[in-house]
N, C-alpha and C. Protein backbone atom coordinates (compact mmCIF):
# COMPACT_ATOMS: atom_id res chain seq x y z
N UNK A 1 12.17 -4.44 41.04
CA UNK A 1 11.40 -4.73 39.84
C UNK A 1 12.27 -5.48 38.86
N UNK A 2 11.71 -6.14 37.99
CA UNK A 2 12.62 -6.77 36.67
C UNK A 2 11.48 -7.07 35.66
N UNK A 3 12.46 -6.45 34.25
CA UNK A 3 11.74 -7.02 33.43
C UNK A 3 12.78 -7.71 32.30
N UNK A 4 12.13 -8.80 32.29
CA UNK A 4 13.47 -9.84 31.91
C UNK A 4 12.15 -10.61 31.07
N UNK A 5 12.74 -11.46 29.73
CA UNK A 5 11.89 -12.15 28.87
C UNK A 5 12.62 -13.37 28.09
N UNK A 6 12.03 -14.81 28.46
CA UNK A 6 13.25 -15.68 27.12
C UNK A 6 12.55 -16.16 26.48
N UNK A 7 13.09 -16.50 24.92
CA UNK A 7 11.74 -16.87 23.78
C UNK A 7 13.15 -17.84 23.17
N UNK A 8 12.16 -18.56 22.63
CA UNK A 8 13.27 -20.01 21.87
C UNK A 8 11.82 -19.99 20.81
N UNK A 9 12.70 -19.45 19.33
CA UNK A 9 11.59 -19.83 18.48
C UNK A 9 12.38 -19.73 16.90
N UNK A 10 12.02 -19.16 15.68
CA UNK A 10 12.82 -19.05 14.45
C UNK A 10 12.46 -18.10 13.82
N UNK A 11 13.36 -17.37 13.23
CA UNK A 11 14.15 -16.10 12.73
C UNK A 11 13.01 -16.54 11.42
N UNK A 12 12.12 -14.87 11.77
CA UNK A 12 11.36 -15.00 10.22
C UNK A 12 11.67 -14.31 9.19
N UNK A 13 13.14 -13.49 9.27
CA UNK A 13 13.81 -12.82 8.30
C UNK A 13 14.85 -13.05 8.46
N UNK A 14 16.22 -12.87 7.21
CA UNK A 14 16.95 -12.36 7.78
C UNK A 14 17.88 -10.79 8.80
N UNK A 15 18.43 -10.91 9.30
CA UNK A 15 18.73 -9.54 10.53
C UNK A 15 18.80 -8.45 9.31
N UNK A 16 18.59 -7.09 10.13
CA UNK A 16 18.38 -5.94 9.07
C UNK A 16 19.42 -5.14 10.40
N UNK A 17 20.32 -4.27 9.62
CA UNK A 17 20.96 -3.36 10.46
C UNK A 17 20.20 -1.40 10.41
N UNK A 18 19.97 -1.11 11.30
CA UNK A 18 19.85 0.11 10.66
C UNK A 18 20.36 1.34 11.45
N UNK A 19 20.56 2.22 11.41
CA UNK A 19 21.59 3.57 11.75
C UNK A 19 20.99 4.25 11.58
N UNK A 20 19.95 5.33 12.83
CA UNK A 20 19.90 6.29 12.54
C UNK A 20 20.96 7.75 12.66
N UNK A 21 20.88 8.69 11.79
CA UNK A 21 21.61 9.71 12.12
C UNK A 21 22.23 10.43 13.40
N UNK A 22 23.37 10.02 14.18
CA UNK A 22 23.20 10.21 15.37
C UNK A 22 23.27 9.47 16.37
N UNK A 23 22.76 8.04 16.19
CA UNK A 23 22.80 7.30 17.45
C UNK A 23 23.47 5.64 16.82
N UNK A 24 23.48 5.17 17.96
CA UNK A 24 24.18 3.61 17.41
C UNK A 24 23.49 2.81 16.51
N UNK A 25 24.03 1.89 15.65
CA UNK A 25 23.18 1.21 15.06
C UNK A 25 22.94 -0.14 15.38
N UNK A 26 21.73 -0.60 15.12
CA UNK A 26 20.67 -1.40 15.64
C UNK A 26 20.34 -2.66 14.65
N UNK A 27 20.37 -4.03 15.11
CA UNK A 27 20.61 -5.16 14.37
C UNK A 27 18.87 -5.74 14.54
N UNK A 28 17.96 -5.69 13.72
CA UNK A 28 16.19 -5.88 13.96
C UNK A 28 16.45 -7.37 13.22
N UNK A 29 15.60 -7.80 13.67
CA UNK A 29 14.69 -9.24 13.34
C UNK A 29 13.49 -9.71 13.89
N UNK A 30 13.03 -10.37 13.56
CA UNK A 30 11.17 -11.14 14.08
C UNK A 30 11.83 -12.55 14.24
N UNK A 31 10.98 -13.09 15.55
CA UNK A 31 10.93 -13.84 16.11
C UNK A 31 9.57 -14.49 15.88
N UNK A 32 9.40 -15.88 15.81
CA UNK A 32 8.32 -16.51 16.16
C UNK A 32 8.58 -17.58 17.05
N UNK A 33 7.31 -17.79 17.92
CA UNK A 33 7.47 -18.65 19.03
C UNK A 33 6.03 -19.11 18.91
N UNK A 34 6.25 -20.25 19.06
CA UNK A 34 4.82 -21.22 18.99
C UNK A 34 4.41 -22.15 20.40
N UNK A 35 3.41 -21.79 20.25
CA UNK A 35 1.94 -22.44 22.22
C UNK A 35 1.39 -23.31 21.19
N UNK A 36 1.44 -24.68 22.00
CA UNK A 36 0.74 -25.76 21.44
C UNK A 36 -0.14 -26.13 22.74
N UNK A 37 -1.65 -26.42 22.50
CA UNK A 37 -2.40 -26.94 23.52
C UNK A 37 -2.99 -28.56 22.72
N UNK A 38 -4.04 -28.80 24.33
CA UNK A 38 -4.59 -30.53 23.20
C UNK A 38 -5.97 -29.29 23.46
N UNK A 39 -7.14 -29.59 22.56
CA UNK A 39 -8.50 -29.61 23.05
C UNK A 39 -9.01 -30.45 22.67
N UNK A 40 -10.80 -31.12 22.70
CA UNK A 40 -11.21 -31.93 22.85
C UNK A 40 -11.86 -32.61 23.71
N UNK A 41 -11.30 -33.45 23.82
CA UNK A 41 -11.18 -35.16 25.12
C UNK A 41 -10.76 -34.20 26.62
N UNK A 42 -11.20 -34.65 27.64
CA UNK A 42 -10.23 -34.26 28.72
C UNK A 42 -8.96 -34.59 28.57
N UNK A 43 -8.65 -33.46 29.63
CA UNK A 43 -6.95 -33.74 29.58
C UNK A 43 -6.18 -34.86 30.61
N UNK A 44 -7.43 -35.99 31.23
CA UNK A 44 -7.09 -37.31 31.59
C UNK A 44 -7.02 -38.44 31.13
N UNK A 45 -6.26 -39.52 31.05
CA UNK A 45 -6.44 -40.23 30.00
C UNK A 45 -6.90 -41.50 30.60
N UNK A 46 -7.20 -42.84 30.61
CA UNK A 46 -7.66 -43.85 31.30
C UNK A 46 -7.38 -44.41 32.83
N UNK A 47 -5.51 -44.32 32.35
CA UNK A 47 -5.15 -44.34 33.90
C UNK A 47 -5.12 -43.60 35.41
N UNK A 48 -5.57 -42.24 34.38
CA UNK A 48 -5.96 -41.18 35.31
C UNK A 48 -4.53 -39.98 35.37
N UNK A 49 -3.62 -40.36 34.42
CA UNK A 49 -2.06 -39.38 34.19
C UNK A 49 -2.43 -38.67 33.55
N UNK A 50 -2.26 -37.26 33.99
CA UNK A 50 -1.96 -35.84 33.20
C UNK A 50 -1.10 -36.17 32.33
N UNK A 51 -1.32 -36.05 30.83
CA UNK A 51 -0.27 -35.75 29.93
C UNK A 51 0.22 -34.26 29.57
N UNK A 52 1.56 -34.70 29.81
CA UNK A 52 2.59 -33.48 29.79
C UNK A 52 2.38 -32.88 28.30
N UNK A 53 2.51 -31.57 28.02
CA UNK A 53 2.50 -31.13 26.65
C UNK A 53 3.29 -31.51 25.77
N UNK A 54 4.15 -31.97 25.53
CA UNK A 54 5.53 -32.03 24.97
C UNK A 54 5.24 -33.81 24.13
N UNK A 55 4.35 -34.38 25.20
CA UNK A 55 3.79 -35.99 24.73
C UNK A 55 2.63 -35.88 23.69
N UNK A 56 2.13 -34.68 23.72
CA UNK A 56 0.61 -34.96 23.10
C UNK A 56 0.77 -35.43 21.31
N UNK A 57 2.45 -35.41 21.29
CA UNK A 57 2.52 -35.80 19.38
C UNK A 57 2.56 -37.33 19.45
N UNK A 58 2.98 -37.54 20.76
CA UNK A 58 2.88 -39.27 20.70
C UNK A 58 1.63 -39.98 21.14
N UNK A 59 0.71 -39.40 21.36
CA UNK A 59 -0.75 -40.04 21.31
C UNK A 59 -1.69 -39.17 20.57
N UNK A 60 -3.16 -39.91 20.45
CA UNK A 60 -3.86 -39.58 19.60
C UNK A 60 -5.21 -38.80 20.30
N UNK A 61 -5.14 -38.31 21.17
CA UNK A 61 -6.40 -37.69 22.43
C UNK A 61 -6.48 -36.50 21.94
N UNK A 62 -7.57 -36.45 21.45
CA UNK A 62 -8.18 -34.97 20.96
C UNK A 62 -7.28 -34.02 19.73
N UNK A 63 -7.29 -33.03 19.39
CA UNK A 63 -7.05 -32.15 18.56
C UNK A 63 -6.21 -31.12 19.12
N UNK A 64 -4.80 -31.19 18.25
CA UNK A 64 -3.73 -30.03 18.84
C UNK A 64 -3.82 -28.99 18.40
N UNK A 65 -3.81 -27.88 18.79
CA UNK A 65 -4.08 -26.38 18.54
C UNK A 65 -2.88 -25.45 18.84
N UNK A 66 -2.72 -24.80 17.90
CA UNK A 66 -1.26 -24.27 18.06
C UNK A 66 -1.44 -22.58 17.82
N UNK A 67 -0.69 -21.66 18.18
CA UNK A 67 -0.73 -20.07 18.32
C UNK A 67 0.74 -19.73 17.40
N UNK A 68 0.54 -18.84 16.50
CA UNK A 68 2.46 -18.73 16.69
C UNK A 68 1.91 -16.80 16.76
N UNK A 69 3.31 -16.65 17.61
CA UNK A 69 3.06 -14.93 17.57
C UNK A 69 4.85 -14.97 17.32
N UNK A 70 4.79 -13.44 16.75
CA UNK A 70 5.72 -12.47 16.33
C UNK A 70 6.75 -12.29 17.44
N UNK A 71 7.21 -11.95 17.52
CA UNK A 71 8.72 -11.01 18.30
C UNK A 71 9.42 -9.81 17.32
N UNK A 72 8.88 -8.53 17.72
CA UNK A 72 10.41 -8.00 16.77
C UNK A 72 11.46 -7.25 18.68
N UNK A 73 13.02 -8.57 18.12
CA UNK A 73 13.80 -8.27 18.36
C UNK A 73 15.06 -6.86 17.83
N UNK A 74 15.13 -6.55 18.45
CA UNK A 74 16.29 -5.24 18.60
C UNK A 74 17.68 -5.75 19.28
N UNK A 75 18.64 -5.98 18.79
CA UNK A 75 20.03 -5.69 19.57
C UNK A 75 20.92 -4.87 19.22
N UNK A 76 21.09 -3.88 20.08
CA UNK A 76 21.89 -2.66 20.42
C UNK A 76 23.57 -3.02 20.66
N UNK A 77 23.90 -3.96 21.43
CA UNK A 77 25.40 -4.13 21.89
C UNK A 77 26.48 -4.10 20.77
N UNK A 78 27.08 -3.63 21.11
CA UNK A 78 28.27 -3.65 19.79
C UNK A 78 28.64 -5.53 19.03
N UNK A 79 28.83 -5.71 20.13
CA UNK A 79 30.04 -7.25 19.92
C UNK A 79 28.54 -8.35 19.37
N UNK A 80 27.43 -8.28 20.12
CA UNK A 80 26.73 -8.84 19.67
C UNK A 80 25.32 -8.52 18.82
N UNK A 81 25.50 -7.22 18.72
CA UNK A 81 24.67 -6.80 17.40
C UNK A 81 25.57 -7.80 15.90
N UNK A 82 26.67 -7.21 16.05
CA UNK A 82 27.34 -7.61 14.93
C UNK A 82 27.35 -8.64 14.87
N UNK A 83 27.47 -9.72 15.48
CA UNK A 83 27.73 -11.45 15.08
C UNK A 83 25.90 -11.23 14.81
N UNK A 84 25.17 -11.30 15.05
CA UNK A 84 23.37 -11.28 15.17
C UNK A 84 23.13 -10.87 13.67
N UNK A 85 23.87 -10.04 13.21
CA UNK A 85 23.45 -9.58 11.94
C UNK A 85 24.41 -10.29 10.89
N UNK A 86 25.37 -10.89 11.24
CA UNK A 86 26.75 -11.64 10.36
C UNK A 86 26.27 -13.32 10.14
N UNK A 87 25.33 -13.38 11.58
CA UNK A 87 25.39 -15.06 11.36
C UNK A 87 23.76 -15.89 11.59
N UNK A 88 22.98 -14.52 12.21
CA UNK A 88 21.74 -15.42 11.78
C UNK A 88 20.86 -15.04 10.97
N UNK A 89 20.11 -16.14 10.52
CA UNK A 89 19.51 -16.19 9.28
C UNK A 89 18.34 -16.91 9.45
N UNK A 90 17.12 -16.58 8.36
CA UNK A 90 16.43 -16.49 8.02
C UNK A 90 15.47 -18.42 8.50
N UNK A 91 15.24 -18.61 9.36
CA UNK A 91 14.35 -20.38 9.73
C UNK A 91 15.68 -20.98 11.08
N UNK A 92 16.71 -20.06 11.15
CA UNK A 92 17.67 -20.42 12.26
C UNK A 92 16.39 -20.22 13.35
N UNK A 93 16.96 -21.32 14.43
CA UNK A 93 16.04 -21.61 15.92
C UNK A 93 16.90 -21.13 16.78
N UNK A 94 16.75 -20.45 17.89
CA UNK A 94 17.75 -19.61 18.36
C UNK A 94 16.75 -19.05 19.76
N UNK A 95 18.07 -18.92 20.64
CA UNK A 95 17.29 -18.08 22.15
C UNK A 95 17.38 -17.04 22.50
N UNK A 96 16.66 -16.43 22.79
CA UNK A 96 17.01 -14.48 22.97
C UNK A 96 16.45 -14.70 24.08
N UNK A 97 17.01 -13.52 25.10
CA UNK A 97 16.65 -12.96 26.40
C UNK A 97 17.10 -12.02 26.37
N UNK A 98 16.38 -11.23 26.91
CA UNK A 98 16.25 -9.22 27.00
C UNK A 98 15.43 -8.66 27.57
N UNK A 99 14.65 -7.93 27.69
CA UNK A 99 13.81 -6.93 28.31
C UNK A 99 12.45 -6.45 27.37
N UNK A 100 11.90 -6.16 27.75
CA UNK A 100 10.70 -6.02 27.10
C UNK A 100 10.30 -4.09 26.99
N UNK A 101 10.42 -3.19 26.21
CA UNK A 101 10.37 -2.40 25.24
C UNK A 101 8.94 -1.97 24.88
N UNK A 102 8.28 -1.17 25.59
CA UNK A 102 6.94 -0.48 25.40
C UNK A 102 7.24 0.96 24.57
N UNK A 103 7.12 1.36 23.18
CA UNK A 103 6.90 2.50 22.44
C UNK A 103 6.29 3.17 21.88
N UNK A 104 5.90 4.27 21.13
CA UNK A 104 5.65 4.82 20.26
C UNK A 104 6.14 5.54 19.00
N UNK A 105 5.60 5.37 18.40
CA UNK A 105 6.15 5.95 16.65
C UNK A 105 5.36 6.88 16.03
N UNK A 106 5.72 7.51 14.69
CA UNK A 106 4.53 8.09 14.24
C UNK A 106 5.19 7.74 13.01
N UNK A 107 3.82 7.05 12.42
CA UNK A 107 4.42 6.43 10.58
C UNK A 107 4.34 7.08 9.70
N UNK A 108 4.59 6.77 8.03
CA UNK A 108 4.45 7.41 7.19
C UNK A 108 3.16 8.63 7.10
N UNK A 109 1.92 7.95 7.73
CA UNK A 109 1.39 8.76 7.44
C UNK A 109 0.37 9.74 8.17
N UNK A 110 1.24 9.74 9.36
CA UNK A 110 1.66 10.62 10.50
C UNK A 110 0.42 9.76 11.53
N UNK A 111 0.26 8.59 11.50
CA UNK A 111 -0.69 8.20 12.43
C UNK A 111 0.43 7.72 13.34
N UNK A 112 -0.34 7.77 14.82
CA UNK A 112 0.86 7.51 16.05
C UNK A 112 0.48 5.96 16.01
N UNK A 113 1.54 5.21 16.31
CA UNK A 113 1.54 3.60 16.76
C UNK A 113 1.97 3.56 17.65
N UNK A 114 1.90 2.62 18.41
CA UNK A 114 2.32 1.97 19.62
C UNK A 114 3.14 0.12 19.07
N UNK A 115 4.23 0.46 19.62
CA UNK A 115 5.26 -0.76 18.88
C UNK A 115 5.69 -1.16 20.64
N UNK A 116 5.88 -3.07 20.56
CA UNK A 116 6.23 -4.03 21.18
C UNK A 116 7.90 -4.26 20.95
N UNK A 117 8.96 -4.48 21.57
CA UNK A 117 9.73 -4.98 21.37
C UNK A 117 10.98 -5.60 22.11
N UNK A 118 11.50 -6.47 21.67
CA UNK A 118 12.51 -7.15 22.85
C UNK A 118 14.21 -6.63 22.82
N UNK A 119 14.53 -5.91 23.64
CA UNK A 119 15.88 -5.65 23.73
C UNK A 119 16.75 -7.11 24.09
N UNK A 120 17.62 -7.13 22.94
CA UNK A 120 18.37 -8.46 23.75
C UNK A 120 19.68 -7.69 23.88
């Protein structure tokens, strides 16, 4: 089995360290990563070439539609918690890879959540 994840996107805070009583402390930040599609027009163009996604800013075929979602990253490691929380910042573009983090919590006001998150 593997669960392995890479996101290339920008730091929507700066890093927050936090320590609970007891266990190691933990360097948090949010991630955003943005899906750009075309819709519209088909996605053929006269000559009959698939345009690649990455081209659709250099022509004018239909209407680009874009997603951005969240990431909250977690790093645990000593050596690189600490540089993570010393040196990135807040619109930095940056690559994380880690593992993917299924939880639960219970919040302030004792309702249970279910929290997403990426171990790098």
């Amino acid at each position: 089995a593997m669960n392995r994840v890479q996101l290339l996107g920008r730091v929507g805070q700066d890093p927050i360290m936090r320590q609970v009583e007891g266990k190691n402390p933990v360097t948090i930040f949010s991630l955003a990563t943005n899906e750009m599609w075309r819709t519209g027009e088909s996605e053929l163009n006269q000559g009959g070439e698939i345009w690649h996604p990455t081209l659709l800013f250099l022509c004018n075929l239909g209407d680009i539609s874009q997603k951005t979602t969240w990431h909250r990253i977690s790093v645990f490691r000593p050596g690189l918690r600490d540089v993570t929380y010393q040196y990135v910042k807040k619109g930095s573009r940056i690559f994380v890879e880690g593992k993917i983090d299924y939880g639960e919590y219970t919040d302030k006001n004792n309702v249970r959540r279910q929290a997403t998150t990426i171990i790098a």
